[in-house]
PDB file of N, CA and C in Angstrom:
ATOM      1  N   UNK A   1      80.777  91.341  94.442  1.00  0.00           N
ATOM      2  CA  UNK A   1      80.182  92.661  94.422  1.00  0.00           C
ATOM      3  C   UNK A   1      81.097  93.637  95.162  1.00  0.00           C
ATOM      4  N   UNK A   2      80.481  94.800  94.774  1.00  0.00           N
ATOM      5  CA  UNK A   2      81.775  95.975  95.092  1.00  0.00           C
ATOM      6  C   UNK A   2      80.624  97.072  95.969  1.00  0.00           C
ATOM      7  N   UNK A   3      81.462  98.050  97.172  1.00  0.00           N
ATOM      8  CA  UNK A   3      80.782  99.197  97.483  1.00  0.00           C
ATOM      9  C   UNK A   3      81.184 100.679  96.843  1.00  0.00           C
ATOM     10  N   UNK A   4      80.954 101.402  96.562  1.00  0.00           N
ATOM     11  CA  UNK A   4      80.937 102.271  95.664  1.00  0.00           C
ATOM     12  C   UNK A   4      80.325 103.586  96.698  1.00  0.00           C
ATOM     13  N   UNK A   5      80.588 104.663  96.689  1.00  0.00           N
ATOM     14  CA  UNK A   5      80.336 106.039  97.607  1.00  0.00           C
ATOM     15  C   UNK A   5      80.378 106.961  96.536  1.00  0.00           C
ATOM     16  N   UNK A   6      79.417 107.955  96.586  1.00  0.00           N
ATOM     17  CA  UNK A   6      79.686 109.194  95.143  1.00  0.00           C
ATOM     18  C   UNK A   6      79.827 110.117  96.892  1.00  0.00           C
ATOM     19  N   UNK A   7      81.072 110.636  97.011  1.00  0.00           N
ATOM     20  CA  UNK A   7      81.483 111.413  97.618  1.00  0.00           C
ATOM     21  C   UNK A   7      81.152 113.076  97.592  1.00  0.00           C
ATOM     22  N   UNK A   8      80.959 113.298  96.840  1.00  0.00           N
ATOM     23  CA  UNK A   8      79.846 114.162  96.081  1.00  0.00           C
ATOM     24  C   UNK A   8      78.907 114.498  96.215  1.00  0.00           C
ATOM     25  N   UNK A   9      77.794 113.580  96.973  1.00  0.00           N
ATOM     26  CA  UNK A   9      76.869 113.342  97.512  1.00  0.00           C
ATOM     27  C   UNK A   9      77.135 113.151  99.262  1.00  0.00           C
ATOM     28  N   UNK A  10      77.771 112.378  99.721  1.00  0.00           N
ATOM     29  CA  UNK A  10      78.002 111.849 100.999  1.00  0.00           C
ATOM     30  C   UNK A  10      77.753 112.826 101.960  1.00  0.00           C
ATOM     31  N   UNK A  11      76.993 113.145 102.740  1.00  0.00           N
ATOM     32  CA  UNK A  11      76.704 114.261 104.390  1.00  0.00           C
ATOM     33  C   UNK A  11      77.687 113.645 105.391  1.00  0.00           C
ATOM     34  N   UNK A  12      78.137 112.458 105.188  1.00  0.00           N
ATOM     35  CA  UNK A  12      78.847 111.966 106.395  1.00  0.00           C
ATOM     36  C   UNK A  12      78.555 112.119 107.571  1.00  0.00           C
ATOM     37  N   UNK A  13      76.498 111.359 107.595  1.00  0.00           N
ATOM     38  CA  UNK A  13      76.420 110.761 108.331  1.00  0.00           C
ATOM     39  C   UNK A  13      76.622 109.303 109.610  1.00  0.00           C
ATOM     40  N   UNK A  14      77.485 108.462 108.893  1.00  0.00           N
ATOM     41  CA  UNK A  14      78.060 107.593 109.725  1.00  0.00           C
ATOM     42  C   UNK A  14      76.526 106.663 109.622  1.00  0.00           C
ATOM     43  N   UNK A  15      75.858 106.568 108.929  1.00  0.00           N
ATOM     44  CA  UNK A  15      74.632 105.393 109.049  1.00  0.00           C
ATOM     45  C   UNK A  15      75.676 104.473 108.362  1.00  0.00           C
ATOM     46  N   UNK A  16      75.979 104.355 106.904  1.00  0.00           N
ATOM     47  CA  UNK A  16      76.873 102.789 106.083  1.00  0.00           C
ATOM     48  C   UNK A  16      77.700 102.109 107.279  1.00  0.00           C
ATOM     49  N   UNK A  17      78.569 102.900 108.156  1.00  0.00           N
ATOM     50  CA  UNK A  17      79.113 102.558 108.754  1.00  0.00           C
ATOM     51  C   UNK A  17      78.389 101.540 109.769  1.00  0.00           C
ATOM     52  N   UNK A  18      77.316 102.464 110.711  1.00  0.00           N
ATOM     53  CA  UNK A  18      76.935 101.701 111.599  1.00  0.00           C
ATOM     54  C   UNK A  18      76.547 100.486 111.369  1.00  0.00           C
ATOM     55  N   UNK A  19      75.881 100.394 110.326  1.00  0.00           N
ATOM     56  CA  UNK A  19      74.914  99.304 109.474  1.00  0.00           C
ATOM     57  C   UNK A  19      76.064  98.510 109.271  1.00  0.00           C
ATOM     58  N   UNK A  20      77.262  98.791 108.529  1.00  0.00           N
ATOM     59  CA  UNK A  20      77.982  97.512 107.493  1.00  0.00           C
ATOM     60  C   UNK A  20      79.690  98.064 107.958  1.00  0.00           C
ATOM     61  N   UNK A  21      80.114  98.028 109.357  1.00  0.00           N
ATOM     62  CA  UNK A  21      81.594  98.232 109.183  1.00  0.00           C
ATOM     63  C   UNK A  21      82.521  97.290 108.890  1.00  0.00           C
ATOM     64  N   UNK A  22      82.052  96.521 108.080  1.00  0.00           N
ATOM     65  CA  UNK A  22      83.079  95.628 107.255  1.00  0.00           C
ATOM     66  C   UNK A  22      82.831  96.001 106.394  1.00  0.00           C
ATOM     67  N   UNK A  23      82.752  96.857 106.107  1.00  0.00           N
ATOM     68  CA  UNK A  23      82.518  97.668 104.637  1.00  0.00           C
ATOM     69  C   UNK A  23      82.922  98.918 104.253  1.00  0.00           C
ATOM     70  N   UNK A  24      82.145  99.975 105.524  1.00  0.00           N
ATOM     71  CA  UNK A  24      82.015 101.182 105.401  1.00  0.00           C
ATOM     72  C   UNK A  24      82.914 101.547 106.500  1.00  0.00           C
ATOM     73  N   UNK A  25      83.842 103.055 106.162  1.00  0.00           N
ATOM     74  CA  UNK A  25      84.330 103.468 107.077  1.00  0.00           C
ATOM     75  C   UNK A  25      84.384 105.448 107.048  1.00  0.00           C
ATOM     76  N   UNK A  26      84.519 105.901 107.932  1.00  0.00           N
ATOM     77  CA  UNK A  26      84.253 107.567 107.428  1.00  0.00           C
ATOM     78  C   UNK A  26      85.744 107.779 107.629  1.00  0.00           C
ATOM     79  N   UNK A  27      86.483 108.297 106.488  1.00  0.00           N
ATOM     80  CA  UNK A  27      87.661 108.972 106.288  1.00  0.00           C
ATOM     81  C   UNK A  27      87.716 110.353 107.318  1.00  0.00           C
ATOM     82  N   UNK A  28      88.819 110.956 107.171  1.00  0.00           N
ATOM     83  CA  UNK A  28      89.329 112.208 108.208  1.00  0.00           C
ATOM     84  C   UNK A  28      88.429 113.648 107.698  1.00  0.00           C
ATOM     85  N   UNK A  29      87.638 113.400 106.571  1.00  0.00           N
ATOM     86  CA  UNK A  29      86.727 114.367 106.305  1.00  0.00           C
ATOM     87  C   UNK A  29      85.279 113.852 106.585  1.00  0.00           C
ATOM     88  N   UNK A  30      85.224 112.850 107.239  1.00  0.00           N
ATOM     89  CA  UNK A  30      84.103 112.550 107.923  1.00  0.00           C
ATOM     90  C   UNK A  30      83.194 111.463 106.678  1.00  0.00           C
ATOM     91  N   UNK A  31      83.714 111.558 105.336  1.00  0.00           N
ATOM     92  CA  UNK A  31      82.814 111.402 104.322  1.00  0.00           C
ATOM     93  C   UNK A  31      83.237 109.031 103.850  1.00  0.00           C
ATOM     94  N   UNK A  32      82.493 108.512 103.761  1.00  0.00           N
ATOM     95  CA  UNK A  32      82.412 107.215 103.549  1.00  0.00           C
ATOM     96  C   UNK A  32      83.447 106.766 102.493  1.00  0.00           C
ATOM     97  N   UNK A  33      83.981 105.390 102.952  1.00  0.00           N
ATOM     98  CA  UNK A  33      84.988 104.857 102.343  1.00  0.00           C
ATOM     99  C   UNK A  33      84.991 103.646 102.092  1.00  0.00           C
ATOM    100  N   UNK A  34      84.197 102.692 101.198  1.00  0.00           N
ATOM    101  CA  UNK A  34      84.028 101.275 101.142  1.00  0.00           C
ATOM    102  C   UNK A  34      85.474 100.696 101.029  1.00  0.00           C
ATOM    103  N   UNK A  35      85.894  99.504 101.698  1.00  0.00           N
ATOM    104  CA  UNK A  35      86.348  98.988 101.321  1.00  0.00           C
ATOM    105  C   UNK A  35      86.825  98.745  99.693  1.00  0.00           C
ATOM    106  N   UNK A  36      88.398  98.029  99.727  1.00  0.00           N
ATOM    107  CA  UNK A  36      88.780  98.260  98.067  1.00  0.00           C
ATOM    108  C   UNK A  36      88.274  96.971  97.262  1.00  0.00           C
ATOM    109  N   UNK A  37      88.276  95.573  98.224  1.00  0.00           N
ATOM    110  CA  UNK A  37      88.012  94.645  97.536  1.00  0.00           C
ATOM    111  C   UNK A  37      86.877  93.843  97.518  1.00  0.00           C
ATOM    112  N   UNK A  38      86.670  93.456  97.328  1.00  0.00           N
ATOM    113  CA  UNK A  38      85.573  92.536  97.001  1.00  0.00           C
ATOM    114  C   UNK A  38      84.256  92.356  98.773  1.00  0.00           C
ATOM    115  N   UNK A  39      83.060  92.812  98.281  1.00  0.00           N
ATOM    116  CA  UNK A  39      82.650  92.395 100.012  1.00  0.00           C
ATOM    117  C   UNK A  39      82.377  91.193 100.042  1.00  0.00           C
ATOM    118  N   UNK A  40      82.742  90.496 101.156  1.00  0.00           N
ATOM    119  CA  UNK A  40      82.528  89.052 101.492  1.00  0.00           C
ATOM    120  C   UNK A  40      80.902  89.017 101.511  1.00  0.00           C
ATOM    121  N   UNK A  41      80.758  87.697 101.455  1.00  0.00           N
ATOM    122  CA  UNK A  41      79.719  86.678 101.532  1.00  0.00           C
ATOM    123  C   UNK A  41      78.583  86.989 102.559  1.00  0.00           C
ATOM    124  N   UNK A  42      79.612  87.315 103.694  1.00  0.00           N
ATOM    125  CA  UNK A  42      78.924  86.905 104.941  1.00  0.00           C
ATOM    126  C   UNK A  42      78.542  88.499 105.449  1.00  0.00           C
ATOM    127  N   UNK A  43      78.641  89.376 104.381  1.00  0.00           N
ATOM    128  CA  UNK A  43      78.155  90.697 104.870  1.00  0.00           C
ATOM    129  C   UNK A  43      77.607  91.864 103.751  1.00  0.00           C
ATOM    130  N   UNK A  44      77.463  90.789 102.773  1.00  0.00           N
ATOM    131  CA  UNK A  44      76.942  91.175 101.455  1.00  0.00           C
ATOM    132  C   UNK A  44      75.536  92.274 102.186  1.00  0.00           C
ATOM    133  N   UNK A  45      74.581  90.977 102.618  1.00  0.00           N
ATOM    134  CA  UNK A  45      73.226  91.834 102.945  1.00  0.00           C
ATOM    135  C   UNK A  45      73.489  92.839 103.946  1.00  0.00           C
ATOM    136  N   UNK A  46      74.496  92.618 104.771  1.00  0.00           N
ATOM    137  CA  UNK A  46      74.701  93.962 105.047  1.00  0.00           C
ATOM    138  C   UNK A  46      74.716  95.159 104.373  1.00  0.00           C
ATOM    139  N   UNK A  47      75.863  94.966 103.860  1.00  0.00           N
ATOM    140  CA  UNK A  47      76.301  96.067 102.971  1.00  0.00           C
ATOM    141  C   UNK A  47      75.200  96.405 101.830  1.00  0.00           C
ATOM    142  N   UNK A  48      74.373  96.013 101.566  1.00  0.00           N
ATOM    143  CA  UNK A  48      73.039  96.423 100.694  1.00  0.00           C
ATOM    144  C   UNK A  48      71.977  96.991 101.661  1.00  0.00           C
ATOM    145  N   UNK A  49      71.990  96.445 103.256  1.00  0.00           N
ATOM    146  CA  UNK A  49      71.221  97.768 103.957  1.00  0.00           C
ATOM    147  C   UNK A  49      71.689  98.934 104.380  1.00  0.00           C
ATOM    148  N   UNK A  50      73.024  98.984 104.132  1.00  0.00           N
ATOM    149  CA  UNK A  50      73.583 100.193 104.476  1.00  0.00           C
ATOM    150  C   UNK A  50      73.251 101.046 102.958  1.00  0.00           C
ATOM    151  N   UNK A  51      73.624 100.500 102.204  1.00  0.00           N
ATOM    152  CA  UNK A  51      72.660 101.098 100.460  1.00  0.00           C
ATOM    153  C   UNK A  51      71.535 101.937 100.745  1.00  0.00           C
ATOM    154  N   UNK A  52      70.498 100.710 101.155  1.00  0.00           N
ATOM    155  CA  UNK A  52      69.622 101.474 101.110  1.00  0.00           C
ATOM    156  C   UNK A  52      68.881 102.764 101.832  1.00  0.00           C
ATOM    157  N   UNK A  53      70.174 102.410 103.523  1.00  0.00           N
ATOM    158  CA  UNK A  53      69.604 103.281 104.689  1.00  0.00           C
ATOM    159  C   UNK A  53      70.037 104.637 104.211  1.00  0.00           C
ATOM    160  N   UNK A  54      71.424 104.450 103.473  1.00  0.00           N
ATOM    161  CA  UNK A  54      72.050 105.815 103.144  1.00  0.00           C
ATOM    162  C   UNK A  54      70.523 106.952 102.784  1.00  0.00           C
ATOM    163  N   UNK A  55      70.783 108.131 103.719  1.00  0.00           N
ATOM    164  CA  UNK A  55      69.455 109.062 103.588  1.00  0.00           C
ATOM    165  C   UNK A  55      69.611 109.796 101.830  1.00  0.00           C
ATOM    166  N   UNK A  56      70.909 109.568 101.251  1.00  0.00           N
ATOM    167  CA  UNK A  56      71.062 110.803 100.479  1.00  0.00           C
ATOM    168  C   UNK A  56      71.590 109.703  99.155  1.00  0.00           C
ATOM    169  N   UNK A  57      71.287 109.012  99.421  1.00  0.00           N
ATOM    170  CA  UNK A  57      71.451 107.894  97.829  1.00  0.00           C
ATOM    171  C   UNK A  57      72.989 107.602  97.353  1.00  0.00           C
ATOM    172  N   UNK A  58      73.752 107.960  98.378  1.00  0.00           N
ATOM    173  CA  UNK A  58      75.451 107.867  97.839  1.00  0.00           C
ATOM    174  C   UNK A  58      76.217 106.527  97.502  1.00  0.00           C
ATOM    175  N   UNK A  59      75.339 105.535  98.066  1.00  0.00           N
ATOM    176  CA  UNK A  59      75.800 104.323  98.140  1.00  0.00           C
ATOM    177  C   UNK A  59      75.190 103.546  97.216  1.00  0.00           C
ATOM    178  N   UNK A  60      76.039 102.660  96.627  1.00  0.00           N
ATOM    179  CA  UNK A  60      75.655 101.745  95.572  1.00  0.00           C
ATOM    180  C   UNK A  60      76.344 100.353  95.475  1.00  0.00           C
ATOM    181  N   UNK A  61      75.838  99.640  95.706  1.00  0.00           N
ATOM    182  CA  UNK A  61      76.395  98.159  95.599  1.00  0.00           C
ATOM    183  C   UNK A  61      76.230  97.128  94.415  1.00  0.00           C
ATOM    184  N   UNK A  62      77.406  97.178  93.896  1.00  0.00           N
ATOM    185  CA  UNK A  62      76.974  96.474  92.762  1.00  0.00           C
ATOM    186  C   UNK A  62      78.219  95.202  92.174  1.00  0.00           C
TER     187      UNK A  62
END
């Protein structure tokens, strides 16, 4: 599975991050940056509560 950001959307609040930073990171415009490859195993469910915490729906894991 992959993390996915519609940047477009993103407030760059820093929640994906807090939740899943093996995943999520906020670029120099403050706005979210999943990782490029594949999320591991061991932080999958992470990275699907950072999905869902996102306040503004930008995140998608799939």
């Amino acid at each position: 599975m992959k993390a996915y950001v519609n940047r477009d959307t993103c407030i760059c609040c820093g929640v994906c991050e807090g939740v899943c930073p093996d995943v999520f990171e906020l670029d120099d415009e403050g706005k979210s940056v999943p990782i490029d490859s594949e999320i591991p195993d061991d932080v999958l469910s992470m990275a699907q509560d950072a999905e869902t915490s996102c306040p503004v729906d930008a995140i998608s894991v799939e």
